[in-house]
Structure formats: structure tokens, C-alpha cells
N, C-alpha and C. Protein backbone atom coordinates (compact mmCIF):
# COMPACT_ATOMS: atom_id res chain seq x y z
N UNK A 1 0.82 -1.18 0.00
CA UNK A 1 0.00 0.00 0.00
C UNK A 1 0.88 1.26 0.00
N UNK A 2 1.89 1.45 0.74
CA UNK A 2 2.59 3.08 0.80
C UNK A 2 3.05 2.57 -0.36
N UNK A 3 4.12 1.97 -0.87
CA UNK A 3 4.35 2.04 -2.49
C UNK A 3 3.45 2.78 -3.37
N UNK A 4 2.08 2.47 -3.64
CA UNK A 4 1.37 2.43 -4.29
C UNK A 4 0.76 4.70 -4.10
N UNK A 5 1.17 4.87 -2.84
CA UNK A 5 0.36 6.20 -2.94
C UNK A 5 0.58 6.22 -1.28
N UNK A 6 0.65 7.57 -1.46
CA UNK A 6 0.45 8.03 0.40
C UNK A 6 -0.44 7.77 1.23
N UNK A 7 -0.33 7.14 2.48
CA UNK A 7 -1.18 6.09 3.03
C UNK A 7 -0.90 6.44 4.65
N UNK A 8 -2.06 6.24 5.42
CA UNK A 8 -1.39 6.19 7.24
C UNK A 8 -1.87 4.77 7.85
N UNK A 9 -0.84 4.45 7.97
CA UNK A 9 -0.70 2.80 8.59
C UNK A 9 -0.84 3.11 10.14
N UNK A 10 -1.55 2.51 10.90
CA UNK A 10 -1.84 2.62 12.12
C UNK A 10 -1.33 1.59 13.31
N UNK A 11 -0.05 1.18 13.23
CA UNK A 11 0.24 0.54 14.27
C UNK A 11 1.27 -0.80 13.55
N UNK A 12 0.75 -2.21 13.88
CA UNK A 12 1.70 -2.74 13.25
C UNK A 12 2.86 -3.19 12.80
N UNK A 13 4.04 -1.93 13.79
CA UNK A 13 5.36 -1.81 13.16
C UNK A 13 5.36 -1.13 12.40
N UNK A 14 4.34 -0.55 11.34
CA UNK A 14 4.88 -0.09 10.00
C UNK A 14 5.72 0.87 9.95
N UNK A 15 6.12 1.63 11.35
CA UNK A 15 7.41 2.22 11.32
C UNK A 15 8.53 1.24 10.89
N UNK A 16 8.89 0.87 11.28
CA UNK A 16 9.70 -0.16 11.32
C UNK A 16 9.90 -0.82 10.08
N UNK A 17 8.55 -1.65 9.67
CA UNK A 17 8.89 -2.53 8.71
C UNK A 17 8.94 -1.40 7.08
N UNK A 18 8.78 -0.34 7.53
CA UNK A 18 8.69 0.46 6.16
C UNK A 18 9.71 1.76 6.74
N UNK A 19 10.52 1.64 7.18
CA UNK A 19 11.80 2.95 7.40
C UNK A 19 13.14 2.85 5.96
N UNK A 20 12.55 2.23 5.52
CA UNK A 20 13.39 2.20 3.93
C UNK A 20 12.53 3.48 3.14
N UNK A 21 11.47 3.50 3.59
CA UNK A 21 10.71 4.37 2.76
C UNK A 21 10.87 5.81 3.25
N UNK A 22 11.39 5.44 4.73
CA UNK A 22 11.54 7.23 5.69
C UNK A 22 10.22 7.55 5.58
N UNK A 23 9.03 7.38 6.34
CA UNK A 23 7.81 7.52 6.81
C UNK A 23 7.90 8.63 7.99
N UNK A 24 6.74 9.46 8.21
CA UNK A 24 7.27 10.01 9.11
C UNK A 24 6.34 9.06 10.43
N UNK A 25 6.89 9.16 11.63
CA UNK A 25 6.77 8.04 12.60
C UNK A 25 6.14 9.42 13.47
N UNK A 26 4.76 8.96 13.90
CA UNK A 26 4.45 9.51 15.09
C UNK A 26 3.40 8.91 15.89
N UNK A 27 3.42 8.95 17.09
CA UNK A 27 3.19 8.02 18.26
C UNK A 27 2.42 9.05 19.23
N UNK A 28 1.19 8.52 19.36
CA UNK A 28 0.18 9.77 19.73
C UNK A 28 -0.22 8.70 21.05
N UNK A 29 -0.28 9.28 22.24
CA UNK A 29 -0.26 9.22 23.99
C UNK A 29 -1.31 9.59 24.66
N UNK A 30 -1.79 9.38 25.69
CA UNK A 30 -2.62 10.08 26.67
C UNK A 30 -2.36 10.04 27.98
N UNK A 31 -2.80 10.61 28.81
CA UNK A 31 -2.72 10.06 30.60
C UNK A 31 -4.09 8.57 30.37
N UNK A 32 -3.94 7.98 31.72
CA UNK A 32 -4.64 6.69 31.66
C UNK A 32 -6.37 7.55 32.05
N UNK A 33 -6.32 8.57 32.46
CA UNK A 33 -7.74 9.19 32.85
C UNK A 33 -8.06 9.97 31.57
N UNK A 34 -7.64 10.30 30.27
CA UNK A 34 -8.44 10.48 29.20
C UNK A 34 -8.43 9.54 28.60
N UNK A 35 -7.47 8.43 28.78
CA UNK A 35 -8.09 7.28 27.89
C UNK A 35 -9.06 6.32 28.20
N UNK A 36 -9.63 6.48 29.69
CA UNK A 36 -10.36 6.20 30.20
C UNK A 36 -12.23 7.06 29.54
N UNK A 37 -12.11 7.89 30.14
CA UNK A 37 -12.63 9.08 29.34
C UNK A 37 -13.25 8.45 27.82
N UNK A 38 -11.70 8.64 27.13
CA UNK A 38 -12.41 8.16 25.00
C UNK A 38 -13.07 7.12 25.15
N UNK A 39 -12.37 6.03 26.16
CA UNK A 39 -13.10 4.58 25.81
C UNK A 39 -14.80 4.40 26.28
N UNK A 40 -15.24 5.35 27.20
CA UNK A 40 -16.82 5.62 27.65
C UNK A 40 -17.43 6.26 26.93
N UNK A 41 -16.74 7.22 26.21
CA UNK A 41 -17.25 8.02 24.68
C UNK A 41 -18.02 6.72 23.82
N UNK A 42 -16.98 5.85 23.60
CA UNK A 42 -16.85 4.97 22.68
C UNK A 42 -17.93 3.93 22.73
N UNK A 43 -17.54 3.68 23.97
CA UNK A 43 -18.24 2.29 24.78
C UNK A 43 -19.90 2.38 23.85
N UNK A 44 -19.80 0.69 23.89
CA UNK A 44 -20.96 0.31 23.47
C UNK A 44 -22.57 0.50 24.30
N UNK A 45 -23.56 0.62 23.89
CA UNK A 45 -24.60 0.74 24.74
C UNK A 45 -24.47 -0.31 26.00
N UNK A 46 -25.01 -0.16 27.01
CA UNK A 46 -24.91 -1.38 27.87
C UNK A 46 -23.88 -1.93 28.63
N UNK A 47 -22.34 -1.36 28.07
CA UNK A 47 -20.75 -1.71 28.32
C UNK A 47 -20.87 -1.27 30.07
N UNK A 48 -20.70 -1.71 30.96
CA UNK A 48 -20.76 -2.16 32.54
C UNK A 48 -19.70 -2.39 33.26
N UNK A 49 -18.39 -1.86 32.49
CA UNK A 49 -17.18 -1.89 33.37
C UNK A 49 -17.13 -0.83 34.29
N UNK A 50 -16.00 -1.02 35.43
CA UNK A 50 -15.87 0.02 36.80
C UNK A 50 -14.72 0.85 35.91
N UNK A 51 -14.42 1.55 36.26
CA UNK A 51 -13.29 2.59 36.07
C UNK A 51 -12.06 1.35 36.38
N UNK A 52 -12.01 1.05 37.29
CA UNK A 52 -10.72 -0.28 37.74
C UNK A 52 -10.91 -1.44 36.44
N UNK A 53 -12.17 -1.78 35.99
CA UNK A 53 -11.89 -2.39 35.35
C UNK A 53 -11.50 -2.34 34.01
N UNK A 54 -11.48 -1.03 33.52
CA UNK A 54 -11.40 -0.36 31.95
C UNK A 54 -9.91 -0.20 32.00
N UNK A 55 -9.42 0.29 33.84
CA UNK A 55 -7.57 0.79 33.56
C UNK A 55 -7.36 -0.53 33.33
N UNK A 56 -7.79 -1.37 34.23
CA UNK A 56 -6.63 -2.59 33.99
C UNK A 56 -6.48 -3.50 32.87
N UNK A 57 -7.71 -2.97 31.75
CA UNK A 57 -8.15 -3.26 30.51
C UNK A 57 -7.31 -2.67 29.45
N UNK A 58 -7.08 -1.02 30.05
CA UNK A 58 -6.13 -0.65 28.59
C UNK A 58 -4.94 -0.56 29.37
N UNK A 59 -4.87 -1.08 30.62
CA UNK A 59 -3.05 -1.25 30.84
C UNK A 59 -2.46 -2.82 29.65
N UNK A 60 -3.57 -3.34 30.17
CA UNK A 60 -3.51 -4.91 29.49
C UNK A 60 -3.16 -4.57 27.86
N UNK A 61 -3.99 -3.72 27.05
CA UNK A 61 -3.40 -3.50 25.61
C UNK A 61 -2.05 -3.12 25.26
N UNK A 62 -2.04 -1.75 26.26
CA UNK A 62 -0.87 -0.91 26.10
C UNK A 62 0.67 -2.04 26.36
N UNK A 63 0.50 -2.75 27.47
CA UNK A 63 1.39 -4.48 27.57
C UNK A 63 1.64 -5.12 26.30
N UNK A 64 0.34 -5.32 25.80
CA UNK A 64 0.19 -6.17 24.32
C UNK A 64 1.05 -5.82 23.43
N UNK A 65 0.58 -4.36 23.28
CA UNK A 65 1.66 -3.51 22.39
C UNK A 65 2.58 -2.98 22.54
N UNK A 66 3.38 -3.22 23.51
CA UNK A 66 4.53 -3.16 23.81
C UNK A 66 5.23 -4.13 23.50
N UNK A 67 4.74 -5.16 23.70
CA UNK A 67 5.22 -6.57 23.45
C UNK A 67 5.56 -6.82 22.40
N UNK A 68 4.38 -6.30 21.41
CA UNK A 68 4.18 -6.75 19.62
C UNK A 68 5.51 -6.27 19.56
N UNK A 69 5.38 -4.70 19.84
CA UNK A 69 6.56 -4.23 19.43
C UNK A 69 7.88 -4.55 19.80
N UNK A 70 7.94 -4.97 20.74
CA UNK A 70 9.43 -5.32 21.41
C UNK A 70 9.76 -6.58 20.28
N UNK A 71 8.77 -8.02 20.07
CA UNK A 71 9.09 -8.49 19.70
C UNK A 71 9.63 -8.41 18.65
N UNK A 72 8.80 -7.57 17.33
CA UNK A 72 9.06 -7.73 16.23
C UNK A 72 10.06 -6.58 15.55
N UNK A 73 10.51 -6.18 16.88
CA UNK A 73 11.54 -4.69 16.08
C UNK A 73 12.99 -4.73 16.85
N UNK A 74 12.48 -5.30 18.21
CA UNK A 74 13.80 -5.06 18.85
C UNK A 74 14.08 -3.92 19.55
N UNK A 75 12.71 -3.03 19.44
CA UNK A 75 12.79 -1.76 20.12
C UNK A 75 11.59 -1.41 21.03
N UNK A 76 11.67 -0.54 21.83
CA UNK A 76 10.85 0.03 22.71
C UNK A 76 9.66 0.65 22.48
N UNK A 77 8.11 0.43 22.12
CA UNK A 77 7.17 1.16 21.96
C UNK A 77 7.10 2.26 22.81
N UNK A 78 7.36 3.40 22.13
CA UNK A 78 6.68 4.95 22.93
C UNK A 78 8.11 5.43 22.90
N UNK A 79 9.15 4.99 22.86
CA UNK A 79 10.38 5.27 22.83
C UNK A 79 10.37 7.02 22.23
N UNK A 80 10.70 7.73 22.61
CA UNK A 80 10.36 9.08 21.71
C UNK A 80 11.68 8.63 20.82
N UNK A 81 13.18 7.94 20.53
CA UNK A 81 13.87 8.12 19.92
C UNK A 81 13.19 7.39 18.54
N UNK A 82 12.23 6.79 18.60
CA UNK A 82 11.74 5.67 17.34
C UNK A 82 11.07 6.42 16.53
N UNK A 83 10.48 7.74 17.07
CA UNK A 83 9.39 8.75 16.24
C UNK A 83 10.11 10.23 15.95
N UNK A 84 9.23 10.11 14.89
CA UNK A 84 9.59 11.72 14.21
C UNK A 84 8.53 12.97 15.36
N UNK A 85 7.35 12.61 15.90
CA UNK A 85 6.76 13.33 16.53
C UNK A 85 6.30 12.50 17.74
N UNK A 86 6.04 12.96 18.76
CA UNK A 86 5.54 12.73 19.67
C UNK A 86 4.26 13.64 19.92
N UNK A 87 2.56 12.87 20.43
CA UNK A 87 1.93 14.08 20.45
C UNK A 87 1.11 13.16 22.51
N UNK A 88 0.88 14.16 22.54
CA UNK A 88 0.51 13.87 24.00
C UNK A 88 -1.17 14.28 23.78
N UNK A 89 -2.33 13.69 23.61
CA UNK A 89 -3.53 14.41 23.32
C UNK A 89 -4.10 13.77 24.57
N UNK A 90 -4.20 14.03 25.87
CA UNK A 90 -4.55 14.41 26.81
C UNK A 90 -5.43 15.60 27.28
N UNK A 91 -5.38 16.58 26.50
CA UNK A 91 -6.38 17.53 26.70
C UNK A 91 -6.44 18.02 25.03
N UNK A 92 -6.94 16.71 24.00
CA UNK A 92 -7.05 17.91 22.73
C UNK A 92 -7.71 16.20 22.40
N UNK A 93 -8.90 17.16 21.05
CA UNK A 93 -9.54 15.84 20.47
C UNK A 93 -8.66 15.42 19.82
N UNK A 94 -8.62 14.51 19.07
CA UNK A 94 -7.36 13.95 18.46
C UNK A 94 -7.50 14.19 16.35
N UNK A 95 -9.37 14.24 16.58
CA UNK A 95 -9.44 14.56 14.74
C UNK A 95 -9.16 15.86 14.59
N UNK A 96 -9.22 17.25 15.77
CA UNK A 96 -8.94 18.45 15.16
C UNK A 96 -7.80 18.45 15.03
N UNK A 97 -6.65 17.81 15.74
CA UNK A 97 -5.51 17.85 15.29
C UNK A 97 -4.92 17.54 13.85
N UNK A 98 -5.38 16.57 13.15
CA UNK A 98 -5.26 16.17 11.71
C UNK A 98 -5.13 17.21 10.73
N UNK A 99 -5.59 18.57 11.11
CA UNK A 99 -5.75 19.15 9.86
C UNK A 99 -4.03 19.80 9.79
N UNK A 100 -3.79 20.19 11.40
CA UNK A 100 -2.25 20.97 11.52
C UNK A 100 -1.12 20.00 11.01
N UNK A 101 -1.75 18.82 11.08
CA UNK A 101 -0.64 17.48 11.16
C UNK A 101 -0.24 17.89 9.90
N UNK A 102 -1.57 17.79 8.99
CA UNK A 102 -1.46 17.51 7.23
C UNK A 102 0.02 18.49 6.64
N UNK A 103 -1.03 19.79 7.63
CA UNK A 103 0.10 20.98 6.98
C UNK A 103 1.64 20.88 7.57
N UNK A 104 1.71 21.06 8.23
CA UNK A 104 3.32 20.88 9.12
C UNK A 104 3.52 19.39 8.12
N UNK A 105 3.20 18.13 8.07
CA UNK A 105 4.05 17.84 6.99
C UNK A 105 3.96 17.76 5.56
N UNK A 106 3.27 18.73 5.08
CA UNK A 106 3.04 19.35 3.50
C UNK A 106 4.26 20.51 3.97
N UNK A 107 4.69 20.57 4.66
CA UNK A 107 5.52 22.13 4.48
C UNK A 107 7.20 21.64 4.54
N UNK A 108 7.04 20.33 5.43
CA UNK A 108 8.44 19.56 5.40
C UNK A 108 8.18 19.19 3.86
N UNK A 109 7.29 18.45 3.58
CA UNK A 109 7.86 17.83 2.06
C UNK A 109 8.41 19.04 0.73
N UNK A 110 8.06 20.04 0.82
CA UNK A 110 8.22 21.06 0.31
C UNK A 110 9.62 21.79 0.38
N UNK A 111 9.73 21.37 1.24
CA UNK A 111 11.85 21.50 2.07
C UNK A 111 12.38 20.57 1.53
């Protein structure tokens, strides 16, 4: 797919397995109380977890994916040295950000 046309791969490694291509790598964060927060946004009608049980739910992913990653790269997920940006959206929606993203790197490719 990135061969083919400009594309945003969401996880996966595809840093990693596509840094021949120089992608730009960015790794978007929260505190565990807004990600708590998105996931009740989200949550399905009826969804009946405690607050204890949702942290220890996305501690359990954030593990997962650490793991994926450790395994299959050899490196540290969240590592700020692995990314071109780091964004912390803890107090910001995460789609209004997209539009600044686009531009800041339409203005690098242009350099």
C-alpha cells in the first residue's frame, strides 16, 4: 500500500517494517484518565465496566503492544527516539488535530 500512494498505517510496526521508505513516525499518547474518558465516549450501549476495570483493561493492551513491538523490532514502543513526533492528546480531540498534522508535513515535504 505506501508504495502504491500516500497512506497512514496505524500501528503494526509499519514504522519499522517500512523505514526504507523514511515515513514520518508519530506516536500519539494520553494520561490513563483520558483514555479512560475516549473509551466511555466509545463504549458500546450497555458496556458495565468500573473505572478499575477499563484501567486494567487498557493497561492490558498498552502491555500487548509493547510486546508486539518489542518483539518484532527489537525496540521500545513509545520510545520518543523511534518517532519523528511525539503528540501527547490528553487535553485535545485527536481529529482536530489532523488538519495541523497535514500541513506541518506538507511544508516539510516542500523542504
Amino acid at each position: 500500500m505506501a508504495e502504491k500512494s500516500d497512506c497512514v498505517i496505524v500501528g503494526r510496526c509499519a514504522d519499522y517494517i517500512l523505514q526504507d521508505n523514511k515515513p514520518y513516525r508519530i506516536f500519539v499518547y494520553a494520561d490513563l484518565d483520558s483514555k479512560v474518558m475516549r473509551c466511555r465516549k466509545k463504549a458500546a450501549d450497555g458496556e458495565r465496566l468500573t473505572d478499575q476495570e477499563l484501567k486494567r483493561q487498557i493497561a492490558s493492551i498498552d502491555r500487548n503492544r509493547a510486546a508486539y513491538y518489542r518483539d518484532y523490532t527489537g525496540l521500545q514502543w513509545g520510545d520518543k527516539k523511534n518517532y519523528n513526533l511525539c503528540i501527547n492528546t490528553t487535553d485535545i480531540v485527536i481529529k482536530e488535530i489532523v488538519p495541523a498534522l497535514v500541513q506541518l508535513f506538507s511544508m516539510i515535504e516542500e523542504h
